[in-house]
Protein backbone atom coordinates (compact mmCIF):
# COMPACT_ATOMS: atom_id res chain seq x y z
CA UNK A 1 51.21 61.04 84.04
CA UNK A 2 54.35 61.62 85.85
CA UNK A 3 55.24 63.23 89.41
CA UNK A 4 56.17 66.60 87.70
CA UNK A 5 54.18 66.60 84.75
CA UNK A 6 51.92 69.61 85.82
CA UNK A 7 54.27 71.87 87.48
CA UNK A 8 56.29 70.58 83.64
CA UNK A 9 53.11 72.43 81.78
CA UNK A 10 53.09 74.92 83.97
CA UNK A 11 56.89 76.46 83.62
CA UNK A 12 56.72 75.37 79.64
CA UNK A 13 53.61 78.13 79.41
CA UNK A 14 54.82 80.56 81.69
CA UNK A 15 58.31 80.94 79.96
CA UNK A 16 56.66 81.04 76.54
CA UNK A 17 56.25 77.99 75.63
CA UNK A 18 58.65 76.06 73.50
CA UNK A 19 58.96 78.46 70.38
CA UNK A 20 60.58 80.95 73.68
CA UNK A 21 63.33 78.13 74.26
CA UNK A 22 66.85 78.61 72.37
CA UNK A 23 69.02 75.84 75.20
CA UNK A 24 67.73 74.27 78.57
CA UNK A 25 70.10 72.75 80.76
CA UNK A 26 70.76 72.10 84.29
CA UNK A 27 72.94 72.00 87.62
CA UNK A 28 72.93 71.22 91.03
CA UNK A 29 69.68 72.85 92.24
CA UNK A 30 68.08 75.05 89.06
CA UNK A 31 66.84 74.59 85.55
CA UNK A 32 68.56 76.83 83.14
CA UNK A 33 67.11 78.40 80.08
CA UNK A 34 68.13 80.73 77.40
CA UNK A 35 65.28 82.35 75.78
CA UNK A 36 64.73 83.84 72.81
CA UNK A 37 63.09 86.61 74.16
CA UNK A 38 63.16 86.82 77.63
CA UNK A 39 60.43 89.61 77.96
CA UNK A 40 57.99 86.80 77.52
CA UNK A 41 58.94 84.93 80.69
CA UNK A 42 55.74 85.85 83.13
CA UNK A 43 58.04 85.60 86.40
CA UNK A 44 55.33 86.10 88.70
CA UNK A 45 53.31 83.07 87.60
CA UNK A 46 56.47 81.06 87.35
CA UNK A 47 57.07 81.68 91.39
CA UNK A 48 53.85 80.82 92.17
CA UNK A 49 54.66 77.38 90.48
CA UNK A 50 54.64 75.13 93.90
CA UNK A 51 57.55 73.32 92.75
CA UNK A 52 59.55 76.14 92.24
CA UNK A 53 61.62 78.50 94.93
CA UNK A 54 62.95 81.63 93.04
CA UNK A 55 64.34 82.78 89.47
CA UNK A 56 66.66 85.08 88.63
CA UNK A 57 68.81 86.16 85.21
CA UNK A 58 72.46 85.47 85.14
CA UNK A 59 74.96 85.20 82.26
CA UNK A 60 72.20 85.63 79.64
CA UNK A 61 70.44 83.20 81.42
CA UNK A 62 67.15 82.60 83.04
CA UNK A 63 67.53 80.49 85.87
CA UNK A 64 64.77 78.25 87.74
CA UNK A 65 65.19 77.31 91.55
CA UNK A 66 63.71 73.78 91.66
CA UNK A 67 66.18 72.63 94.42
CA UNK A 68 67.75 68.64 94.60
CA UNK A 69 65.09 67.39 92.38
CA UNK A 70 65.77 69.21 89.50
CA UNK A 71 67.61 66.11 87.60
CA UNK A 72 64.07 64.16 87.55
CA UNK A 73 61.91 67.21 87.14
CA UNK A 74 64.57 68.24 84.03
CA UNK A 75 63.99 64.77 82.66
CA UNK A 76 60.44 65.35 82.80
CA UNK A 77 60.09 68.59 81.39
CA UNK A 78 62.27 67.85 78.56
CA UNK A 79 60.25 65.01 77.49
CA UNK A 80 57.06 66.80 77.49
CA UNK A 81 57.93 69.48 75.76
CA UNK A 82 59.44 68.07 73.49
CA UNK A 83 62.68 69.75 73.50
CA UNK A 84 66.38 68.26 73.53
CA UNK A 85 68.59 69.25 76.33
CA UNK A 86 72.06 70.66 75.31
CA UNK A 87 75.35 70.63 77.66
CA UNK A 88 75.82 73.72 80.07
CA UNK A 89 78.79 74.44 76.96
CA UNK A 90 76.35 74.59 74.81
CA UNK A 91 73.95 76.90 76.68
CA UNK A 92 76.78 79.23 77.80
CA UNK A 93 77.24 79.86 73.84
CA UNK A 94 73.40 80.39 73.07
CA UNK A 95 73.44 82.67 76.21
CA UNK A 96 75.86 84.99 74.75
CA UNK A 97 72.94 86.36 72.46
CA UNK A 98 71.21 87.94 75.42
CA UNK A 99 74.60 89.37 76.75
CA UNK A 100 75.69 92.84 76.20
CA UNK A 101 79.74 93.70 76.06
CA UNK A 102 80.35 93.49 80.10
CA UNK A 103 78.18 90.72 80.46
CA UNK A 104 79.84 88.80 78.02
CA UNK A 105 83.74 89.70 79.45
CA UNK A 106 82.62 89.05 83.16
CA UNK A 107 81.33 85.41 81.57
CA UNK A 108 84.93 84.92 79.99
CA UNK A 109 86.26 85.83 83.67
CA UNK A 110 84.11 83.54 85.37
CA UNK A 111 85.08 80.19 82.62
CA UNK A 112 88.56 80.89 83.35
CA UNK A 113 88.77 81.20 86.98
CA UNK A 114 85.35 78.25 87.59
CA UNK A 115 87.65 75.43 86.82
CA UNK A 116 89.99 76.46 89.26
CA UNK A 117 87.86 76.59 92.23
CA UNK A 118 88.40 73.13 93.85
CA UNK A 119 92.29 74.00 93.78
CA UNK A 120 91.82 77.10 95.33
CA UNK A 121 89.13 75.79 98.29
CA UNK A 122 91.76 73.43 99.08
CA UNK A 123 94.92 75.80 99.20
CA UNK A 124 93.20 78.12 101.10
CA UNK A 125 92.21 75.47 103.89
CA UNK A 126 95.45 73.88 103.57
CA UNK A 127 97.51 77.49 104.80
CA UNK A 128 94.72 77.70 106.97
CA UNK A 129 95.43 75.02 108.86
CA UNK A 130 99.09 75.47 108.49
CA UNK A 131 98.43 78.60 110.07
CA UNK A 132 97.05 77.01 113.11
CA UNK A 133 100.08 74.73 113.63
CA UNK A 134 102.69 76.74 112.71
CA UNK A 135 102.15 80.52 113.61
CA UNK A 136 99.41 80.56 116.67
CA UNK A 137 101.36 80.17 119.64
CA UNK A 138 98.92 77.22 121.56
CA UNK A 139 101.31 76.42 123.89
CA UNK A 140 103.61 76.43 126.87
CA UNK A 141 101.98 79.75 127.96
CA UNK A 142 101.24 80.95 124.71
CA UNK A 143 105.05 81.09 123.18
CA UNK A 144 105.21 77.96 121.21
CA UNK A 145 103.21 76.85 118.23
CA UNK A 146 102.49 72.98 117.70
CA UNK A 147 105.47 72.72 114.67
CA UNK A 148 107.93 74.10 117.95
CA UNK A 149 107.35 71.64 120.09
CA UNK A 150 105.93 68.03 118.06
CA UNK A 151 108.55 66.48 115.35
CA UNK A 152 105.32 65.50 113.75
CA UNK A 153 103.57 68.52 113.51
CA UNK A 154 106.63 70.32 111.92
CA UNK A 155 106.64 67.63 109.13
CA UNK A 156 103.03 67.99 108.42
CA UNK A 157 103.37 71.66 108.39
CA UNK A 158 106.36 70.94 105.85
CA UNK A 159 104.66 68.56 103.60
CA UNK A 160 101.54 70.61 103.33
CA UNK A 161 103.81 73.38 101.74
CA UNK A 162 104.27 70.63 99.06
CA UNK A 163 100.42 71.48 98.12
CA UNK A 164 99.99 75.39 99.17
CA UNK A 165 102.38 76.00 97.12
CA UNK A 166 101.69 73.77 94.04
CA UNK A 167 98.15 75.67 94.31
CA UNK A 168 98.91 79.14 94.58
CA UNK A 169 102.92 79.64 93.40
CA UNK A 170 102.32 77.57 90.24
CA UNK A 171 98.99 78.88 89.39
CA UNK A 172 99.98 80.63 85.78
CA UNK A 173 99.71 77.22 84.83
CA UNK A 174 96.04 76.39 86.04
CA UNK A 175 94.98 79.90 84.36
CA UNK A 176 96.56 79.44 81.12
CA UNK A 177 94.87 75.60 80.77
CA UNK A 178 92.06 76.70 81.63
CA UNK A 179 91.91 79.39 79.06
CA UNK A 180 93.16 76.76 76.30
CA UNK A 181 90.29 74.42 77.76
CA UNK A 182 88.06 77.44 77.31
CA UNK A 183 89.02 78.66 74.06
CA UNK A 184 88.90 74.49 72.48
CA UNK A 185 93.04 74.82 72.21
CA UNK A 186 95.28 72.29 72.50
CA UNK A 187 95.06 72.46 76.60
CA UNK A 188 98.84 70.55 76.75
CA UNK A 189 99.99 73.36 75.18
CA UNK A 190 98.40 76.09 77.59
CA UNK A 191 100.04 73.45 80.28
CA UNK A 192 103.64 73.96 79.03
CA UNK A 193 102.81 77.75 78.59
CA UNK A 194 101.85 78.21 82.37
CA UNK A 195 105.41 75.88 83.11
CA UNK A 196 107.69 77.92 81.20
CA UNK A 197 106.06 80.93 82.94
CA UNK A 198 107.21 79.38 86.86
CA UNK A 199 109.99 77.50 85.51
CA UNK A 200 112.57 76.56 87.92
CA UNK A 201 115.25 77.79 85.96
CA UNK A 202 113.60 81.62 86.42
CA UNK A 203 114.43 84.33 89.31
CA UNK A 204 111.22 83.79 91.67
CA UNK A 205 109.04 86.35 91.46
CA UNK A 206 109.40 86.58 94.95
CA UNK A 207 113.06 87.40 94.95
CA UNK A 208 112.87 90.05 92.30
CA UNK A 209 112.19 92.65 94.37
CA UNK A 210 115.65 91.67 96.47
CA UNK A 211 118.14 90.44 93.89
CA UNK A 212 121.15 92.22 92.86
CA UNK A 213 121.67 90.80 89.41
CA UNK A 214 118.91 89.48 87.45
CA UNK A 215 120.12 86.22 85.20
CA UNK A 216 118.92 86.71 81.44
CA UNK A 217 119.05 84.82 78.50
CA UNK A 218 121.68 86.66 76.54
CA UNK A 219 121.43 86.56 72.52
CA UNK A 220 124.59 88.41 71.52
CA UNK A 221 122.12 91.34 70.11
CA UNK A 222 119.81 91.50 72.84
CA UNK A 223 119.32 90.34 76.93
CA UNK A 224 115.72 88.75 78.29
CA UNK A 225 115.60 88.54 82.03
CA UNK A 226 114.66 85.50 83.51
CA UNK A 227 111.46 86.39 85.71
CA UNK A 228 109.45 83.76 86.56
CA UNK A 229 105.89 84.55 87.33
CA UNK A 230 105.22 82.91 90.26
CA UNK A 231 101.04 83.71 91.60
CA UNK A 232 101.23 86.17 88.74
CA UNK A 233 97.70 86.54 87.52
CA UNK A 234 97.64 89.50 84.34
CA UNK A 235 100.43 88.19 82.76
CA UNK A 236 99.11 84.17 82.45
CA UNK A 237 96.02 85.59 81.39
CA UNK A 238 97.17 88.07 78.47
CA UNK A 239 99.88 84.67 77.42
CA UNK A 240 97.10 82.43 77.49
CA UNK A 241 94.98 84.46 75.55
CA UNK A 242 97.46 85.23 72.64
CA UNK A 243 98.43 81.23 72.38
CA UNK A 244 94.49 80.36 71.86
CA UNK A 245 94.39 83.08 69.56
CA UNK A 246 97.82 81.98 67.57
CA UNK A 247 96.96 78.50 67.17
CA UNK A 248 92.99 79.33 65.98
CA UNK A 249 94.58 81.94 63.36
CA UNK A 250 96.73 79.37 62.65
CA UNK A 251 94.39 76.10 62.29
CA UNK A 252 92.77 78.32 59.87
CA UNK A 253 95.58 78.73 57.41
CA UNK A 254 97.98 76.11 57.65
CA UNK A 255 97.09 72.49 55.51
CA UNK A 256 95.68 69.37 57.81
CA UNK A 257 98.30 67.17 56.24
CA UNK A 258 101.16 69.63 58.14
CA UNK A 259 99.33 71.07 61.20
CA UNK A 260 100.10 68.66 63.66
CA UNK A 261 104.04 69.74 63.25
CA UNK A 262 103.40 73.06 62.31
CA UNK A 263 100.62 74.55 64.18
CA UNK A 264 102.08 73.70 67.87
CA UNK A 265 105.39 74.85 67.04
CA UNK A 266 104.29 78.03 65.75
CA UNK A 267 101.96 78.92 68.11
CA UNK A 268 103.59 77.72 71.49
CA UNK A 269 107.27 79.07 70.52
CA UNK A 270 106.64 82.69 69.55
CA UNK A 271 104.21 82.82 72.52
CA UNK A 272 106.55 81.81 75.34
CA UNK A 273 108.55 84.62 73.58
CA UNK A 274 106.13 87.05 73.52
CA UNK A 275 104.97 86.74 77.44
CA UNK A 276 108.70 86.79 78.56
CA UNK A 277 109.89 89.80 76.59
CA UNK A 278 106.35 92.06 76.34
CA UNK A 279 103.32 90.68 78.05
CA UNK A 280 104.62 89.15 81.10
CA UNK A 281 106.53 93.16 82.18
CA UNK A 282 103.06 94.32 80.85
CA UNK A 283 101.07 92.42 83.08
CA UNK A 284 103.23 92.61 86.02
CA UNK A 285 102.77 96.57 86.15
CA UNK A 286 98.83 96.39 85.99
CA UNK A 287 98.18 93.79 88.54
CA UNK A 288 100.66 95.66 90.28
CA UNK A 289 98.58 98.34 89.76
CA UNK A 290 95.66 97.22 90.71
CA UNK A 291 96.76 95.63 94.14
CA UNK A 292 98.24 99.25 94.71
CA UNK A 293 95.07 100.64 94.23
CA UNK A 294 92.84 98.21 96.02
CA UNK A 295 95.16 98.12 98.81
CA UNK A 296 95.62 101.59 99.31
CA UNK A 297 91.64 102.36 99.40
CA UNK A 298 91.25 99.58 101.78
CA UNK A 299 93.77 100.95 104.15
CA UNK A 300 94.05 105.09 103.70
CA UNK A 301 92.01 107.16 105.85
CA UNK A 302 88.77 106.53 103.96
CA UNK A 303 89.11 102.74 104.03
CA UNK A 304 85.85 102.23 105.74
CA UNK A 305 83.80 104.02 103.12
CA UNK A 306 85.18 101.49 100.88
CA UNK A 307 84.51 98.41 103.16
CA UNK A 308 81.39 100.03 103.45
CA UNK A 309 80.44 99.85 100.55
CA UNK A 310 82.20 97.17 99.44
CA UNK A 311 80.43 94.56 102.03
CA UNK A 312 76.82 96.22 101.30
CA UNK A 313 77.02 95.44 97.36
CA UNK A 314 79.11 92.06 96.74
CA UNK A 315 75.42 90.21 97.18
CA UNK A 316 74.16 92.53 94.55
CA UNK A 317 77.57 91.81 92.77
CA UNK A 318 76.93 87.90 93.05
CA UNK A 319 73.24 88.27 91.19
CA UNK A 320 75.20 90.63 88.58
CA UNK A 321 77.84 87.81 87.88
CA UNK A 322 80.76 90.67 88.58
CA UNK A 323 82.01 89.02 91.97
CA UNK A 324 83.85 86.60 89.13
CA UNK A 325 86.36 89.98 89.30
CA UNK A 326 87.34 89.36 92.74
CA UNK A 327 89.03 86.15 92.60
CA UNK A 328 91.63 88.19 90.10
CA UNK A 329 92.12 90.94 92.45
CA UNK A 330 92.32 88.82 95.06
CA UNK A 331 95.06 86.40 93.84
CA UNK A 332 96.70 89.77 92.74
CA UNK A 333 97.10 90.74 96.33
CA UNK A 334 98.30 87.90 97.77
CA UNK A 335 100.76 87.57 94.96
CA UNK A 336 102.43 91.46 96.00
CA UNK A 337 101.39 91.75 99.52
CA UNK A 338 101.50 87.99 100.97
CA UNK A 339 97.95 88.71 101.88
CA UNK A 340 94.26 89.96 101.10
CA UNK A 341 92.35 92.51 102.67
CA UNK A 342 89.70 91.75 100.19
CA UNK A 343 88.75 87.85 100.82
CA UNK A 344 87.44 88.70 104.98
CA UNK A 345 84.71 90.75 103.36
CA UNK A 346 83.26 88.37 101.06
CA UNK A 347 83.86 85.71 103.99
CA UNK A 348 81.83 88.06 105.97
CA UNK A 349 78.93 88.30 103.53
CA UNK A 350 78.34 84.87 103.08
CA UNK A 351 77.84 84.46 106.66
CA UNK A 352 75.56 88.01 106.74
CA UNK A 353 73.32 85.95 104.10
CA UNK A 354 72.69 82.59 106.20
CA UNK A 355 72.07 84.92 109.49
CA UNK A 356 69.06 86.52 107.18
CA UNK A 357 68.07 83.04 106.58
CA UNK A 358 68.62 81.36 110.27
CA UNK A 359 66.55 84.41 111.19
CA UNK A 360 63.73 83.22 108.81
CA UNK A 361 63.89 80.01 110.14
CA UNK A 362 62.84 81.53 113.44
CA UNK A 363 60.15 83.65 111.61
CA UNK A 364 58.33 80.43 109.94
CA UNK A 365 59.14 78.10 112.64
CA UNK A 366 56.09 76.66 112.35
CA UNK A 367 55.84 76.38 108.43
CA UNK A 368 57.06 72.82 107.97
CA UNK A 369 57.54 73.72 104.12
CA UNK A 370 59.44 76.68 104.19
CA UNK A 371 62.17 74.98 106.31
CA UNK A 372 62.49 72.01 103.95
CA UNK A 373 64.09 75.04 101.73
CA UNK A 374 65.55 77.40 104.59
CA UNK A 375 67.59 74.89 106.80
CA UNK A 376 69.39 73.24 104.38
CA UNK A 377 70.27 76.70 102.62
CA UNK A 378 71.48 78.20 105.54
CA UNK A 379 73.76 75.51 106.28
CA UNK A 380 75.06 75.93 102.99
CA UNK A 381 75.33 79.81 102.96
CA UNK A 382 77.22 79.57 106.46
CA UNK A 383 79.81 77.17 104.61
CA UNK A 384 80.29 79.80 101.53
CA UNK A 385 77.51 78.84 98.93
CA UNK A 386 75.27 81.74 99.12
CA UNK A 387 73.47 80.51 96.23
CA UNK A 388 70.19 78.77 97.78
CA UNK A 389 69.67 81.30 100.40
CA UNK A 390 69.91 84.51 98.70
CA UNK A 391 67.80 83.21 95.29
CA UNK A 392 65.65 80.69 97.37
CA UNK A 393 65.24 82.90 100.61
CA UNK A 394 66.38 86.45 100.83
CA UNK A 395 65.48 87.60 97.64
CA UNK A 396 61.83 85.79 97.62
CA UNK A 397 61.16 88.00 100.63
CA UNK A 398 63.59 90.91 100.03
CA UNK A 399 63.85 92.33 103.56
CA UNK A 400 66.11 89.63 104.73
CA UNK A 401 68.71 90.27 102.05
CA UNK A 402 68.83 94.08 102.63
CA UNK A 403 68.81 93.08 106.60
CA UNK A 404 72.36 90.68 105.52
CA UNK A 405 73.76 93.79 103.12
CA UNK A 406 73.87 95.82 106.17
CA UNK A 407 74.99 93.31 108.41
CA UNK A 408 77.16 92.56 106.20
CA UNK A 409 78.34 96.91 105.57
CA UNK A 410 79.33 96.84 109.57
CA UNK A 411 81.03 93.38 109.74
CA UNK A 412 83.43 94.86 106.77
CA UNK A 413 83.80 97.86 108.26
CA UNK A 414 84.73 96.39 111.41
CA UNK A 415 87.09 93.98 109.54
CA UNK A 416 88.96 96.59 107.46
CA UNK A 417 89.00 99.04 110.25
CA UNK A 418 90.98 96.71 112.20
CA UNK A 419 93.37 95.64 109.21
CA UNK A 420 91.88 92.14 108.98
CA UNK A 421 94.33 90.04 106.43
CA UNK A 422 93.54 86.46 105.17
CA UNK A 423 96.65 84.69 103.72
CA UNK A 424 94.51 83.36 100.79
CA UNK A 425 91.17 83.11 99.50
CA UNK A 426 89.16 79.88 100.32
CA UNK A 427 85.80 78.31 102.08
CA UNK A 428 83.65 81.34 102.39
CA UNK A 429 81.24 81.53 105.83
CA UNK A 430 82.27 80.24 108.67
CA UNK A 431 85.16 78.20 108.06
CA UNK A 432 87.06 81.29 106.60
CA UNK A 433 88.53 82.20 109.49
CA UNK A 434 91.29 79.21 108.70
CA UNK A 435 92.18 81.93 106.02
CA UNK A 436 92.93 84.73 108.27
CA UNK A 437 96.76 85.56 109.45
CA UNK A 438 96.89 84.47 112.68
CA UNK A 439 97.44 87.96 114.18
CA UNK A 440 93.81 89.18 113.00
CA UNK A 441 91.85 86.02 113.79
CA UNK A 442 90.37 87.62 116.94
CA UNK A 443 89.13 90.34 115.35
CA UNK A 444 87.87 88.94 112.68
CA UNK A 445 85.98 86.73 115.12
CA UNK A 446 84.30 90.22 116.42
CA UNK A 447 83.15 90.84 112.42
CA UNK A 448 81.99 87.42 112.19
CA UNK A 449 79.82 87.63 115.49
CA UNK A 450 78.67 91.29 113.79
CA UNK A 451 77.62 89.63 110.75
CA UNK A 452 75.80 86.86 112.39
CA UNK A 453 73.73 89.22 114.86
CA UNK A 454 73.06 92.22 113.03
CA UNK A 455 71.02 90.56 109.66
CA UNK A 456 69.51 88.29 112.28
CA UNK A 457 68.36 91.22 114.58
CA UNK A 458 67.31 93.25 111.27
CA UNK A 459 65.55 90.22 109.71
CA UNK A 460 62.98 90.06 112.45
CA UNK A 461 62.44 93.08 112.75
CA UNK A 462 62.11 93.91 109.21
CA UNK A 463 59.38 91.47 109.26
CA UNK A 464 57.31 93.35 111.42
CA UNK A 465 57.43 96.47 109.61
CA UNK A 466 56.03 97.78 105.74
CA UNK A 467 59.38 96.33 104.39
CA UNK A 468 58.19 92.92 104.76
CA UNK A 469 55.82 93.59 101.99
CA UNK A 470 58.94 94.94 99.44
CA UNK A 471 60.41 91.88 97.59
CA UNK A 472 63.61 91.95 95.20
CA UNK A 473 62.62 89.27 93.35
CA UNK A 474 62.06 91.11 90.44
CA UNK A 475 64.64 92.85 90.04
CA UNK A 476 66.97 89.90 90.45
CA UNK A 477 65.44 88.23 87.56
């Protein structure tokens, strides 16, 4: 019998048994299962499976905490019950039958955007750290930056430009690959898309706003400006969308023996068409839009009701799946605004969550177990993966994620209230203050310091009180 063939038993009963199980697969730290009918799942008994620190539903899936070991214990639950493991591809599809219509659009938002991640992280440190050598006066009294007085640091600051701006200028063409990748298109195709969208031969987006003449492509019986779309998120979505959909209509109707010519040709050409003349204006106006709109709730009169409420529900928003929405918006502002008001927040919560945490490490200080979990989940949560601690901690217990929700209400507050920008999204926690304009950093130093004390403060004394006894586990399944 192996290590984890009884807590194996265990989960296969309480979930339903096997008959329950449409896919099974697995990540980092949890066992994921799509169920035929979830109502059979007995979470309570599942929790109280030794092996296992917290579930909860997401994407139309049900989703075990098992924590590092998950790998072998997925290997051994698989083999005794019997069941073949599919690819997370393959369970995202089976999931869809448990999704209603939101569920399943926030899941399309979150496939396109996922892949681009890494690139993101790393553009976001990368003008972070630019920041700190080229705009925060460090020296000779505070009126020179590094790049002003060091040959060297003004040719690193330079060079990393090569990379910022690779990430965040040229991202139609990460979003419209991805959705090719997404959508099982030719992903070369959704490559050249996303190029012709920030082509060099285009008026920057940038300079639109400040050019006298626009250059166009002139046809004799009609103009097309030439706009490139530079950071533009709406309208590389809504292009990469109608190329997948092209070249599936067109799979479908034109001959193998003629659809490698024919099917790329047709699908790419009128496409590249289409976003320039229709969907690129289109798409332009609503993420202008948007931004508008965000912008101007974030910094009218009433700006702190939104920050407000803003920092007490993105952890609800995280268990929901809609956070995936932010990274849009978010991009969106930085693309009309050279900044977000928006990214400080969710910094702000992340760090609100491992606070709740650190304070539970205080609370079971002596419980040798319980920090095996809590330690290495606050670390995480304080460097922007919220994941362990809010599934494997806060939510077990409940009172120490509502203590981090309203940590994590002031620390926004305090953040918008003083006009808090970050130059891009990036690491959450702590090290998202390399995000923040240079100007704000000190303030946004205050909100961190807010977010940190207040959920720890709360936390502890939650636990002394009838709320310790309330626990949100539930409902986050």
């Amino acid at each position: 019998m192996g290590k984890y063939t009884d807590p194996a038993k265990e989960l296969l009963e309480y979930i339903g048994g096997k008959d329950n199980v449409a896919a099974v697969t697995h990540c980092a730290t949890r066992m994921r299962f799509v169920l035929k009918n979830p109502a059979q799942a007995n979470v309570e008994k599942i929790e109280s499976i030794k092996l296992v620190k917290g579930t909860f539903t997401q994407a139309g899936q049900f989703q075990v905490i098992i924590g590092n070991e998950v790998s072998s214990f997925y290997n051994e639950f698989t083999k005794y019950a019997d069941i073949d493991g599919t690819s997370k591809e393959e369970a995202k599809v089976a999931a869809k039958q448990n999704m209603n219509f939101l569920q399943r659009m926030i899941a399309h938002l979150a496939d396109i955007f996922t892949p681009l991640i890494p690139a993101l992280v790393v553009g976001g440190l990368i003008l972070g750290f630019r920041n700190i050598i080229g705009d925060i006066k460090l020296l000779e009294n505070g009126t020179k930056s590094l790049t002003e007085v060091s040959q060297f640091w003004a040719g690193v600051h330079g060079f990393l430009w090569l990379i910022g701006e690779a990430v965040f200028h040229f991202l139609p063409v990460g979003i419209t690959w991805a959705i090719t990748k997404k959508m099982g298109t030719s992903q070369i195709l959704g490559i050249v898309l996303g190029i012709t969208l920030v082509s060099p031969q285009l008026l920057n987006a940038y300079g639109v706003a400040g050019a006298k003449d626009i250059p166009v492509w002139d046809f004799g019986f009609a103009q097309i400006e030439m706009i490139g779309y530079q950071a533009q998120v709406i309208p590389a979505i809504l292009a990469g969308l109608v190329l997948a959909m092209l070249e599936r209509k067109l799979r479908d109707i034109v001959p193998n023996s003629i659809s490698m010519i024919v099917v790329p040709f047709f699908a790419l050409l009128p496409t590249v068409l289409i976003a320039h003349t229709v969907l690129g204006p289109i798409g332009w106006s609503i993420g202008s839009f948007i931004s508008d709109v965000v912008y101007s709730g974030l910094t009218s009169s009433f700006g702190w009701l939104f920050a407000a409420i803003f920092g007490f529900a993105y952890a609800p928003l995280v268990i929901t799946g809609l956070h995936h929405m932010t990274n849009a918006i978010d991009l969106q502002l930085m693309s009309e605004l050279g900044g977000t008001n928006l990214w400080p927040m969710i910094a702000l919560s992340n760090i609100a969550q491992g606070s709740a945490v650190l304070a539970m490490i205080f609370i079971n200080r002596k419980n040798e177990e319980e920090k095996q979990v809590s330690i290495p989940a606050a670390i995480s949560c304080y460097l922007g993966v919220t994941e362990p601690a809010m599934f494997g901690i806060n939510l077990k217990y409940g009172f120490p994620f509502l203590a981090a929700m309203i940590g994590s209400l002031v620390a926004a507050v305090v953040s918008v209230g003083s006009s808090v920008m970050a130059n891009s999204i990036g690491v959450g926690g702590l090290p998202g203050i390399l995000s923040i304009q240079p100007k704000h950093i000190s303030m946004f130093a205050v909100a961190m310091v807010v977010a940190i004390v207040i959920p720890f403060i709360l936390t502890i004394v939650f636990s002394k009180t009838k709320m310790s006894k309330v626990s949100f586990n539930k409902k986050a399944a």
